[in-house]
C-alpha atoms as a PDB file:
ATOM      1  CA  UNK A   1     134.261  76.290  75.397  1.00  0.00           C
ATOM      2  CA  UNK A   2     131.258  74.669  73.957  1.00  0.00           C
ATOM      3  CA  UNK A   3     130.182  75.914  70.501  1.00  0.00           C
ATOM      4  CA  UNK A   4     126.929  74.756  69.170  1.00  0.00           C
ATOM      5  CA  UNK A   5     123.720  76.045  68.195  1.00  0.00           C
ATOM      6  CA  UNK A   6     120.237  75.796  70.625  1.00  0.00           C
ATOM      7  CA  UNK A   7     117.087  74.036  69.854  1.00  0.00           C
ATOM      8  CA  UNK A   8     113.348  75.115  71.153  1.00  0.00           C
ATOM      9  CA  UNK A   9     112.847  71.085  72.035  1.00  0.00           C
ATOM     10  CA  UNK A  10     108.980  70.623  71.814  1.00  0.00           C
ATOM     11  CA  UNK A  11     108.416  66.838  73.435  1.00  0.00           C
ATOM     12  CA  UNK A  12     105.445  64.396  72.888  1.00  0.00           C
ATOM     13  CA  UNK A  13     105.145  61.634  74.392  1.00  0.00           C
ATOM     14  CA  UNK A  14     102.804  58.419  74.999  1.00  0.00           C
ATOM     15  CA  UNK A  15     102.268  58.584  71.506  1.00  0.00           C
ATOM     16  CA  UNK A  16      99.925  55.615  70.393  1.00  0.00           C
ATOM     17  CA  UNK A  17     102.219  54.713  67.195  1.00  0.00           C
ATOM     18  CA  UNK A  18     105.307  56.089  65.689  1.00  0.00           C
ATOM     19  CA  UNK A  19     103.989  59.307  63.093  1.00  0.00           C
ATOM     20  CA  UNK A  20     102.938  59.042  59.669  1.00  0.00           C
ATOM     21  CA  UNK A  21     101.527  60.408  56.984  1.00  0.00           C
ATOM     22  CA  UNK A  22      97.659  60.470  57.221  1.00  0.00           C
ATOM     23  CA  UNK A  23      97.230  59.832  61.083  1.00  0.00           C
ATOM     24  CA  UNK A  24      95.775  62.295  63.638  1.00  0.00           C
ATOM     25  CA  UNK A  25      98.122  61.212  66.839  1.00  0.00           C
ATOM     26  CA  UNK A  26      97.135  62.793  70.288  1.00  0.00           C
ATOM     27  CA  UNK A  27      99.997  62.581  72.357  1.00  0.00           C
ATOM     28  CA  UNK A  28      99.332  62.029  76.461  1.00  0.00           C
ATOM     29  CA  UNK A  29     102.080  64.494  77.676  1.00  0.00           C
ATOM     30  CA  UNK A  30     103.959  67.085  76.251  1.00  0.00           C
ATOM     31  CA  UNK A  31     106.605  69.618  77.413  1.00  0.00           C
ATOM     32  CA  UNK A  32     109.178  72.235  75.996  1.00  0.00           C
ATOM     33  CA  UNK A  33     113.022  72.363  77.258  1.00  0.00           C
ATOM     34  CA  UNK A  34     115.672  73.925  75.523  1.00  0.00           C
ATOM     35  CA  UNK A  35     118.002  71.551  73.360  1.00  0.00           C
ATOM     36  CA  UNK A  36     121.136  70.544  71.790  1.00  0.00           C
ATOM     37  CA  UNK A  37     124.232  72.337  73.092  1.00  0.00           C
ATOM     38  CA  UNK A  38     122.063  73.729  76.013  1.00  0.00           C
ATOM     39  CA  UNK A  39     122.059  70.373  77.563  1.00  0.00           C
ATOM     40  CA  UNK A  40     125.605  70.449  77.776  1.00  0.00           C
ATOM     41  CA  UNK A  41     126.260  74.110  78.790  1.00  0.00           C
ATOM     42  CA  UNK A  42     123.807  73.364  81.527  1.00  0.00           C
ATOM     43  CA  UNK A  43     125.345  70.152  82.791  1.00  0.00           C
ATOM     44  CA  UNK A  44     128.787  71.659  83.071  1.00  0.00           C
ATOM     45  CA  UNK A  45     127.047  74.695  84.745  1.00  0.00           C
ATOM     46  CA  UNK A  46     125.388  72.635  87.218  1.00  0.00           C
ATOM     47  CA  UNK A  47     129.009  70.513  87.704  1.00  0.00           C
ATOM     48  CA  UNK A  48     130.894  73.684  88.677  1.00  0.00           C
ATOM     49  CA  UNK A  49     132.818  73.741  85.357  1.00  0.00           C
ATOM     50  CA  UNK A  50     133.518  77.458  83.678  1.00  0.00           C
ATOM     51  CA  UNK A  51     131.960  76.906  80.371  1.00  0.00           C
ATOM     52  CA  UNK A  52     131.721  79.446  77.714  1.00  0.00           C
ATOM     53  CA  UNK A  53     128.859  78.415  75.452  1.00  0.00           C
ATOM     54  CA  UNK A  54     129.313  79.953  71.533  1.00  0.00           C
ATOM     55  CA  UNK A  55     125.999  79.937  70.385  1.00  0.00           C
ATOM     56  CA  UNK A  56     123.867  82.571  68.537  1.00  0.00           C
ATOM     57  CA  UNK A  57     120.734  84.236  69.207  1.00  0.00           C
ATOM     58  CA  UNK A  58     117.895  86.387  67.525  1.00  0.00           C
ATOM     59  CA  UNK A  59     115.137  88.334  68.222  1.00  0.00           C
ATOM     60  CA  UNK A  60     112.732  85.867  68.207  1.00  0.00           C
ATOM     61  CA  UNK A  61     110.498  84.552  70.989  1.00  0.00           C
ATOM     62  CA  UNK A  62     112.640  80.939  70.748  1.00  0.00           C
ATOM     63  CA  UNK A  63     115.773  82.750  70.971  1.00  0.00           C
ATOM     64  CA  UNK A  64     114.399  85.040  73.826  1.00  0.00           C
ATOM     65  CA  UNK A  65     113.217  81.863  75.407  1.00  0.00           C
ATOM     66  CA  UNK A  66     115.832  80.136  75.672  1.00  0.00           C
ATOM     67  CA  UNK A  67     118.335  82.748  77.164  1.00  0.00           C
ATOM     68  CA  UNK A  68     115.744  83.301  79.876  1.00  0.00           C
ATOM     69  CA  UNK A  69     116.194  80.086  80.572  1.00  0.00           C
ATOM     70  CA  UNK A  70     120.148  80.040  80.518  1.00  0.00           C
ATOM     71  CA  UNK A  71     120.374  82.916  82.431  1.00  0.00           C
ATOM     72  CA  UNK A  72     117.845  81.480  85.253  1.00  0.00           C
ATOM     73  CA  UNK A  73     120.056  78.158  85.591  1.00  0.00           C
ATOM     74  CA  UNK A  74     123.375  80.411  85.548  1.00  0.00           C
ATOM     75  CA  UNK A  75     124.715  79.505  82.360  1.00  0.00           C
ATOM     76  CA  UNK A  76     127.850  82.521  81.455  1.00  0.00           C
ATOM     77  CA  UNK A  77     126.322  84.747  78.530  1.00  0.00           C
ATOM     78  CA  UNK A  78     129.487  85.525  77.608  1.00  0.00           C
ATOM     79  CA  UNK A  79     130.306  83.660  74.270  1.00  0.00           C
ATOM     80  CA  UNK A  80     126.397  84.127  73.319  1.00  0.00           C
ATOM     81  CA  UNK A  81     126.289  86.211  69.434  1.00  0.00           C
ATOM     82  CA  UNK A  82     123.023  88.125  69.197  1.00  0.00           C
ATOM     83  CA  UNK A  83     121.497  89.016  66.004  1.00  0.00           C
ATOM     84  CA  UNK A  84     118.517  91.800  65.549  1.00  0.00           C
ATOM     85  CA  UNK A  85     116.861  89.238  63.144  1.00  0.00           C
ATOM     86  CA  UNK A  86     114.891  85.939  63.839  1.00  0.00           C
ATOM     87  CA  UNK A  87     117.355  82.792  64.502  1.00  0.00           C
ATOM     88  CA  UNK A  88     114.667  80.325  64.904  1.00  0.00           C
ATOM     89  CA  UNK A  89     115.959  76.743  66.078  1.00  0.00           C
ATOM     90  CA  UNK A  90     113.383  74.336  66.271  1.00  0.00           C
ATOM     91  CA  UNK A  91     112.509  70.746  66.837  1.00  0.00           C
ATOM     92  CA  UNK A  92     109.164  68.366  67.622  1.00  0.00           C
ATOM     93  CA  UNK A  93     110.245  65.827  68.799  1.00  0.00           C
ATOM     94  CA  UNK A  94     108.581  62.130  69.217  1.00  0.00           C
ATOM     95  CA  UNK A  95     109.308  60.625  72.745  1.00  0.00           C
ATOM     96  CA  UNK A  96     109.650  56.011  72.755  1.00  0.00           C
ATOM     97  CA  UNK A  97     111.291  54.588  75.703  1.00  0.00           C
ATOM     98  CA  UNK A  98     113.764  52.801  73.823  1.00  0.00           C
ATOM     99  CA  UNK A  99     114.676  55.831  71.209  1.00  0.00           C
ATOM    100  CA  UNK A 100     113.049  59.046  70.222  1.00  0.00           C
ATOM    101  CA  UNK A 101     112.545  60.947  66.625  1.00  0.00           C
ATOM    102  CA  UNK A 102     113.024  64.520  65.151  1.00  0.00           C
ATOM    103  CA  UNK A 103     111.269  67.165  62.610  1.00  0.00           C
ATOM    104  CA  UNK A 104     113.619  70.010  63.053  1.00  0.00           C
ATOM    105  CA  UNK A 105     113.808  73.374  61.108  1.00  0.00           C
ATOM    106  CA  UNK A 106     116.806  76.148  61.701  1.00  0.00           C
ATOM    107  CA  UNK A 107     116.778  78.973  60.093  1.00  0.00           C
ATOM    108  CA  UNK A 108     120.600  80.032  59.577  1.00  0.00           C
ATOM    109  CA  UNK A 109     124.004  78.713  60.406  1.00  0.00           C
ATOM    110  CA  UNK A 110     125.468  80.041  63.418  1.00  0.00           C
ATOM    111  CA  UNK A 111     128.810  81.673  62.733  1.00  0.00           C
ATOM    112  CA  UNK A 112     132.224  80.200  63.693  1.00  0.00           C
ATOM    113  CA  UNK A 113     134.769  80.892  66.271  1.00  0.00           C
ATOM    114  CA  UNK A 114     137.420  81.858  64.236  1.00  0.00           C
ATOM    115  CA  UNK A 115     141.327  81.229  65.254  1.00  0.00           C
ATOM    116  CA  UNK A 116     141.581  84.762  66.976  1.00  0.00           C
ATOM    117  CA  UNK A 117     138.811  83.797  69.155  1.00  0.00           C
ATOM    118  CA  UNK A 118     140.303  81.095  70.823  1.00  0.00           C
ATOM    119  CA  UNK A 119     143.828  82.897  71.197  1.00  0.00           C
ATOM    120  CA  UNK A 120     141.702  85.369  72.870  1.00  0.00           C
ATOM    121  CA  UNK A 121     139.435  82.949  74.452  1.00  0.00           C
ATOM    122  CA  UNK A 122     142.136  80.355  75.778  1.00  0.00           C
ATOM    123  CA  UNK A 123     139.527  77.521  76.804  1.00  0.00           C
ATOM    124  CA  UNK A 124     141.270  74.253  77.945  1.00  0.00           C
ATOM    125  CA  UNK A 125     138.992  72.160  76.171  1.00  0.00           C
ATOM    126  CA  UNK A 126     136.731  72.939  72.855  1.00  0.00           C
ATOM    127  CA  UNK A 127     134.320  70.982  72.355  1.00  0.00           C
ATOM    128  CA  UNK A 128     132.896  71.010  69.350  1.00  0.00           C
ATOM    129  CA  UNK A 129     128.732  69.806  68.947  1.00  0.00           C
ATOM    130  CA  UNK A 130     129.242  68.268  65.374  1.00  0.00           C
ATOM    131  CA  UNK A 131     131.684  67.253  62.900  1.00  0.00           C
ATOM    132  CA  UNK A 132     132.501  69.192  59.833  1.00  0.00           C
ATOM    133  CA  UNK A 133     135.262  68.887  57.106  1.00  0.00           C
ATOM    134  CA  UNK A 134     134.278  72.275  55.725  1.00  0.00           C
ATOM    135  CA  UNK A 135     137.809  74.667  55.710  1.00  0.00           C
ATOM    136  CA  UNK A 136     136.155  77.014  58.813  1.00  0.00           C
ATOM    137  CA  UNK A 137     136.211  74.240  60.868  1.00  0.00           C
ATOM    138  CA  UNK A 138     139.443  72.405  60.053  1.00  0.00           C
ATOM    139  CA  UNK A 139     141.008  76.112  60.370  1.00  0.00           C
ATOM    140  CA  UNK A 140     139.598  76.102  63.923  1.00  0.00           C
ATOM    141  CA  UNK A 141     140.878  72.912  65.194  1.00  0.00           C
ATOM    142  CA  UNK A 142     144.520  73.615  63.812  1.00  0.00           C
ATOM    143  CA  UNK A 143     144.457  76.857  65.710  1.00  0.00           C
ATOM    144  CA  UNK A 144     143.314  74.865  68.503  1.00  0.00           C
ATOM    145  CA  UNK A 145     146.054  72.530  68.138  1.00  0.00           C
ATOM    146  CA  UNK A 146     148.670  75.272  68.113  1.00  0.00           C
ATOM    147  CA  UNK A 147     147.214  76.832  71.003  1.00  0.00           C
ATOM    148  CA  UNK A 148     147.425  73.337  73.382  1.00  0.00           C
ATOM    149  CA  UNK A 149     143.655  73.376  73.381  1.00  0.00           C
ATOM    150  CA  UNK A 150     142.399  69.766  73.486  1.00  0.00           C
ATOM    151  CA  UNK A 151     139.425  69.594  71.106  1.00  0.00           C
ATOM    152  CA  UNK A 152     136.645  66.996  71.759  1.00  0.00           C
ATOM    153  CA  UNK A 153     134.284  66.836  68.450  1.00  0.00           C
ATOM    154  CA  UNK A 154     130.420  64.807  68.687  1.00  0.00           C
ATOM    155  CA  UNK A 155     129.135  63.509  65.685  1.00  0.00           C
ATOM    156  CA  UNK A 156     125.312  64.136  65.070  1.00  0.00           C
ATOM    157  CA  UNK A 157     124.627  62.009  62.162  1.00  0.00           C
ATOM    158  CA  UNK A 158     127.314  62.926  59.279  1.00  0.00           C
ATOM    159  CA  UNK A 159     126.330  61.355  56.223  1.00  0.00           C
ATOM    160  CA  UNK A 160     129.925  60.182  55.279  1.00  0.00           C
ATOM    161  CA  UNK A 161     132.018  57.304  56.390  1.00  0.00           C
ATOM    162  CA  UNK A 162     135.984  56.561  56.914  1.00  0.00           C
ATOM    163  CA  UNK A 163     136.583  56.819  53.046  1.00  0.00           C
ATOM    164  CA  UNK A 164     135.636  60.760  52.496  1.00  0.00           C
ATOM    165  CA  UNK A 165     138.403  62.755  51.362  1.00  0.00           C
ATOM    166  CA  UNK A 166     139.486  64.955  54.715  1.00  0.00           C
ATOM    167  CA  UNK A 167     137.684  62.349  56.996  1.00  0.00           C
ATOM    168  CA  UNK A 168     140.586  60.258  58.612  1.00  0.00           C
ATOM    169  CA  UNK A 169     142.924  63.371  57.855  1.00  0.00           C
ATOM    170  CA  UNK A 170     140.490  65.638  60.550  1.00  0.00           C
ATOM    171  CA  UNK A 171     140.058  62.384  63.074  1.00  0.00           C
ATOM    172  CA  UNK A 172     143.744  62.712  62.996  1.00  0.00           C
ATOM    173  CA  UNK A 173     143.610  66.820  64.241  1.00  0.00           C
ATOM    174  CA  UNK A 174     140.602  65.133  66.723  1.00  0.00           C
ATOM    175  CA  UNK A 175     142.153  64.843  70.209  1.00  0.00           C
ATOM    176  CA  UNK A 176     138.673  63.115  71.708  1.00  0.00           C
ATOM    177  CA  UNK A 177     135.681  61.701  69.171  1.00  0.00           C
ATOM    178  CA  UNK A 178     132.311  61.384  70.640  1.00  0.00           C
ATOM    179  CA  UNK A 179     130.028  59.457  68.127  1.00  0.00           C
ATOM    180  CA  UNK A 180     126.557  56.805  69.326  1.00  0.00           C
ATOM    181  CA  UNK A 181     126.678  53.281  68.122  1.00  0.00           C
ATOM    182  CA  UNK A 182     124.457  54.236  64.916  1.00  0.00           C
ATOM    183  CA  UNK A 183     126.800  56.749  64.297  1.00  0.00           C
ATOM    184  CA  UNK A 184     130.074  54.994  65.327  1.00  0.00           C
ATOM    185  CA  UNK A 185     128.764  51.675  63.020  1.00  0.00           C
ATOM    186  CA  UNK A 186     127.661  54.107  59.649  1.00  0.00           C
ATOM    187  CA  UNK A 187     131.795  56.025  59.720  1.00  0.00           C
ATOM    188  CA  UNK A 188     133.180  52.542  60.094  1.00  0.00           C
ATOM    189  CA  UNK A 189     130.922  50.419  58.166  1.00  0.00           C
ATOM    190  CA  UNK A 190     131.221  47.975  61.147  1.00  0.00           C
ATOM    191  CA  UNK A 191     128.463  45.866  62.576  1.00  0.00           C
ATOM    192  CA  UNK A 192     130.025  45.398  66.297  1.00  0.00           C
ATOM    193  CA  UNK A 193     130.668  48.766  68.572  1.00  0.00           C
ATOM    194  CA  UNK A 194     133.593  46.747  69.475  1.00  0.00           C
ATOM    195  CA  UNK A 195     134.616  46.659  65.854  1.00  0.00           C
ATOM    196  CA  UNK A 196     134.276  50.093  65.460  1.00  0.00           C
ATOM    197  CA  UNK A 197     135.906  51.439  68.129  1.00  0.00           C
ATOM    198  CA  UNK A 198     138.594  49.874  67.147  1.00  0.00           C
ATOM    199  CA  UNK A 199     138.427  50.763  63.668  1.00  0.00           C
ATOM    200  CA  UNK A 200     138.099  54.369  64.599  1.00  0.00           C
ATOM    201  CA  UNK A 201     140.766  54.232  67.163  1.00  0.00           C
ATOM    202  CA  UNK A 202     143.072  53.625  64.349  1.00  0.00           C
ATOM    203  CA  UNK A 203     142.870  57.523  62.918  1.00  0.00           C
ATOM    204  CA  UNK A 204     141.934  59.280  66.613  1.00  0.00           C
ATOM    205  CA  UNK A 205     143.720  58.761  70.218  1.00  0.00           C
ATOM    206  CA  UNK A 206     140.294  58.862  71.988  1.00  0.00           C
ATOM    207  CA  UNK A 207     137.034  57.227  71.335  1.00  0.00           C
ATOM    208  CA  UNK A 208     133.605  56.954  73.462  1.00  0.00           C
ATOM    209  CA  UNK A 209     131.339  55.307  71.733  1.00  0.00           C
ATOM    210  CA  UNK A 210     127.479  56.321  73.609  1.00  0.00           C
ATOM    211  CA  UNK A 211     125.628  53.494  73.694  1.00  0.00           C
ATOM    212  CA  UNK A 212     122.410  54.153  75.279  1.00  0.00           C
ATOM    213  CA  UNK A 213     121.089  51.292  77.495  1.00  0.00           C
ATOM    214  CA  UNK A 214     124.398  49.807  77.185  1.00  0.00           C
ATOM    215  CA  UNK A 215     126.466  52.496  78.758  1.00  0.00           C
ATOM    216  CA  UNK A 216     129.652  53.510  76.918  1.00  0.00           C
ATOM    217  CA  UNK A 217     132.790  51.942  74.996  1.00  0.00           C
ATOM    218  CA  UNK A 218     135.849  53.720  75.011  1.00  0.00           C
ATOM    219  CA  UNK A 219     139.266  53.277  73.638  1.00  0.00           C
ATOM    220  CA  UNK A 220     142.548  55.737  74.757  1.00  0.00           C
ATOM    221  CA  UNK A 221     145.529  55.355  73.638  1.00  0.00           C
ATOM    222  CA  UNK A 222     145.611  51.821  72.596  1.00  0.00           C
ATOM    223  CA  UNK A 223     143.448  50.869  76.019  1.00  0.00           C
ATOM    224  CA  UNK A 224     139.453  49.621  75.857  1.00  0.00           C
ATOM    225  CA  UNK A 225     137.027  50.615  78.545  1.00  0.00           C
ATOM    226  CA  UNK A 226     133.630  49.885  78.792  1.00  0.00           C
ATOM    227  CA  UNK A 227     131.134  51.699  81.487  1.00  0.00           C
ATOM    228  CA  UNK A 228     127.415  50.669  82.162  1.00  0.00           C
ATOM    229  CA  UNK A 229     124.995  52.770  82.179  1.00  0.00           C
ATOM    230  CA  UNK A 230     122.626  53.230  85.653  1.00  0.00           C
ATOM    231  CA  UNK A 231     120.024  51.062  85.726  1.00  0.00           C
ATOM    232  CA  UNK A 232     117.432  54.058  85.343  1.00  0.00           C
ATOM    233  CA  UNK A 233     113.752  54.516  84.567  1.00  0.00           C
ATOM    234  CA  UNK A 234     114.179  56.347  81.059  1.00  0.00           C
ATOM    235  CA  UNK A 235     111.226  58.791  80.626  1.00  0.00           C
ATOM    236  CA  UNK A 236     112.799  60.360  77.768  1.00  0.00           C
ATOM    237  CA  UNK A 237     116.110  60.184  75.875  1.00  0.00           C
ATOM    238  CA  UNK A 238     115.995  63.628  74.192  1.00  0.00           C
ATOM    239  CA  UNK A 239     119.528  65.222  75.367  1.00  0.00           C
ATOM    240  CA  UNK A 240     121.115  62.514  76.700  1.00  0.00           C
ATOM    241  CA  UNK A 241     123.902  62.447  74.449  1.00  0.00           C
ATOM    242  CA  UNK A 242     124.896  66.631  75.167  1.00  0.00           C
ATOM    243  CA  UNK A 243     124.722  65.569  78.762  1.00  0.00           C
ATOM    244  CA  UNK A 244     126.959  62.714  78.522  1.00  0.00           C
ATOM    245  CA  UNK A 245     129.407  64.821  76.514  1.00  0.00           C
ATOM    246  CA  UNK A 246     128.757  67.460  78.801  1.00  0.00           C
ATOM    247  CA  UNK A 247     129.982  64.874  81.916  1.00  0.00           C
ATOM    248  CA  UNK A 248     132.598  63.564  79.677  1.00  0.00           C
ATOM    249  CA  UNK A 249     134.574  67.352  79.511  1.00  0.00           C
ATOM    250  CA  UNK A 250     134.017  67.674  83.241  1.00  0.00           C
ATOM    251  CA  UNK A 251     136.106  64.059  84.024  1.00  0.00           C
ATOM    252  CA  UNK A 252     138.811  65.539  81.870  1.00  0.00           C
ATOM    253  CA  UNK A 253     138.943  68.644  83.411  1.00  0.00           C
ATOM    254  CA  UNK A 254     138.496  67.647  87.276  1.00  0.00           C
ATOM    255  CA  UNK A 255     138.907  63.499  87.355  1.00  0.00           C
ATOM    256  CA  UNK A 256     141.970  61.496  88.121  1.00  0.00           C
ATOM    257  CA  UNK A 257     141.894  59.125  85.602  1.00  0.00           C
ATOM    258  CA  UNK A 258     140.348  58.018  82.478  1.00  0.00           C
ATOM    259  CA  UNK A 259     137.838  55.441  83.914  1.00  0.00           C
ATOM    260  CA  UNK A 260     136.660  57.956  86.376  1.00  0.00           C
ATOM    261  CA  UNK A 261     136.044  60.668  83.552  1.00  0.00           C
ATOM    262  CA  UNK A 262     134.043  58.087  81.495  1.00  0.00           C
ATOM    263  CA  UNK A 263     132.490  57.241  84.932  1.00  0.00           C
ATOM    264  CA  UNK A 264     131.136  60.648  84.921  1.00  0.00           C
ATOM    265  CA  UNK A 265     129.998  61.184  81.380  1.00  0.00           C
ATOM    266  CA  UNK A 266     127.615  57.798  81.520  1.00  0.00           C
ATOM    267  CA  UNK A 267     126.301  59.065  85.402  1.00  0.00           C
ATOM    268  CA  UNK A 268     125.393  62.431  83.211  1.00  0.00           C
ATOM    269  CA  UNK A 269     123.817  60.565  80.084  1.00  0.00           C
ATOM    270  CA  UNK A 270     121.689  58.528  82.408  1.00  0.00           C
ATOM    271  CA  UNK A 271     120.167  60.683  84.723  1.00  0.00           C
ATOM    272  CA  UNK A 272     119.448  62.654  81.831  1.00  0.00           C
ATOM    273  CA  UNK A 273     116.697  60.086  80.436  1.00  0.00           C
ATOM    274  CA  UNK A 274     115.287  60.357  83.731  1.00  0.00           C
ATOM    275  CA  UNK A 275     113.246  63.810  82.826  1.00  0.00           C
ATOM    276  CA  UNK A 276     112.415  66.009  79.834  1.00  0.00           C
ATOM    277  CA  UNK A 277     114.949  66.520  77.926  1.00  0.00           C
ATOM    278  CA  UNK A 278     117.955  66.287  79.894  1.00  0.00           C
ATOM    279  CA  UNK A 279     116.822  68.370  82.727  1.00  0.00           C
ATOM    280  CA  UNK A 280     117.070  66.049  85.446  1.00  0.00           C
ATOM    281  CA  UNK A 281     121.462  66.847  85.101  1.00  0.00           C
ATOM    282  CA  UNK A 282     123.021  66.248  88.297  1.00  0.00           C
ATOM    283  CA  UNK A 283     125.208  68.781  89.704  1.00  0.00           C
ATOM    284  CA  UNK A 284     128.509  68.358  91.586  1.00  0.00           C
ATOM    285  CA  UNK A 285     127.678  67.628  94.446  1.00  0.00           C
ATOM    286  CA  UNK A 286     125.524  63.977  93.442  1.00  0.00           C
ATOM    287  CA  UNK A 287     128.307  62.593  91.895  1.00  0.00           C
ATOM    288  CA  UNK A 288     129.620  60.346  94.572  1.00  0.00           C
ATOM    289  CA  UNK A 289     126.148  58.177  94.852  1.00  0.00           C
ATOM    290  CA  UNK A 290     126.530  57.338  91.698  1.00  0.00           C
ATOM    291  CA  UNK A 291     130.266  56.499  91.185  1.00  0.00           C
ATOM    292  CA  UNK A 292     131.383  53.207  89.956  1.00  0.00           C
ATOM    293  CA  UNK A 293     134.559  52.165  88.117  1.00  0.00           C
ATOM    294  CA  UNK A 294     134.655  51.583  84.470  1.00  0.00           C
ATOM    295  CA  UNK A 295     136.283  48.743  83.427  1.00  0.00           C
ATOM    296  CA  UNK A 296     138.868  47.943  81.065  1.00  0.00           C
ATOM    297  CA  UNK A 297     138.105  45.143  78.156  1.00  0.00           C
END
């Protein structure tokens, strides 16, 4: 069960110089995909996983957008919430090789699951596109808990570290944390993704740290892995992060170990550089040319 909102992702790219105030920029390619949690309800779609994606919908021509969209790649409609009112999700975003940036605008907060969903629900996994301390969300993973449903939570730029009251309390409820390296560094106050993930391995039994270029660092249950990403051509790096997530659920669901389930998650975040905003997903069936093994550190 994914639960996360969408984003109408509008791309530029070959920008001359990184926006600012004053400048005209003309941009040499652009494109629109849908974002954020669609990424990763597509790239379990496309890896044969059942995924019920809680996300919520308006009238609007975004939101109409979108579901066209889901429903053409197959994604299951039914978690989706639909509202007779605009739910506009929106964000521009400007496309480097080596990172990307974001002017975003949403217009309300999607609604949570509450505890009776999942009993009636029963997912094996939640996974959860941000992290929260606010009481709907602590609610949700406790019923989660109760229920044996492992909950996997992403990150998505918090602006709190290890010392907020509730933080290291909630990392505790946290079966599997899923921050980046700027994230990862800002919780811990650590300058080394090493460092970090060790520091946040302290509070949580499982932590993959994304690292872009660098692949992925992992610690579970008291063991370090680290996986390298492919050696790609990155086109654009919008998504990749949903996608690896994305892979990351699949491995536990359907992979033998933990090694091979990172193994999956870092195939997922980088073919997903590879195209417009993590379109270029693989599905189940390319997953053996790209297996390695992650190792352990």
């Amino acid at each position: 069960m994914v639960v996360g909102e969408y984003y109408f992702d509008l791309i530029f790219r070959g920008l001359p110089a990184i926006p600012k105030i004053g400048a005209d920029l003309w941009a040499k390619e652009f494109e629109w995909v849908p974002g954020a949690a669609f990424s990763t309800a597509l790239a379990l779609t496309r890896l044969g996983t059942h995924a019920g994606w809680w996300c919520a919908f308006g009238n609007d021509v975004f939101s109409r957008m979108i579901i066209d969209e889901a429903r053409r790649e197959g994604i299951d409609e039914g978690l989706f919430i639909h509202r007779q009112k605009p739910w506009r999700r929106i964000s521009s975003a400007f496309s480097f090789a080596h990172d990307r940036g974001f002017i975003s605008y949403k217009e309300d907060q999607d609604p949570s699951p509450t505890p009776a969903d999942l009993e009636r629900i029963r997912p094996r996994i939640l996974l959860l596109q941000g992290f929260s301390l606010d009481a709907e969300r602590t609610a949700l993973i406790a019923a989660a808990r109760e229920l044996g449903i492992k909950v996997c939570s992403d990150c998505q730029h918090i602006e709190m570290d290890l010392s907020a009251p509730g933080m290291v309390e909630t990392l505790r409820q946290i079966d599997v944390f899923l921050p980046n390296e700027t994230e990862a560094k800002a919780l811990t106050g650590e300058q080394d993704v090493e460092a970090a993930l060790k520091s946040l391995a302290r509070h949580c039994p499982t932590v993959v740290i994304k690292c872009g270029a660098d692949g992925a660092f992992a610690s579970d249950k008291g063991r370090l892995y680290h996986a390298p990403a492919l050696a790609v051509e990155v086109f654009d790096t919008t998504g990749a992060g949903d996608s690896f997530n994305a892979g990351f659920v699949y491995g536990l669901l359907h992979e033998p170990d933990f090694a091979s389930a990172l193994d999956v998650a870092v195939i997922c975040g980088s073919l997903a550089v590879t195209g417009y905003g993590g379109r270029n997903l693989p599905f189940h069936s390319d997953l053996n040319q790209y297996r390695r093994h992650s190792a352990a550190i």
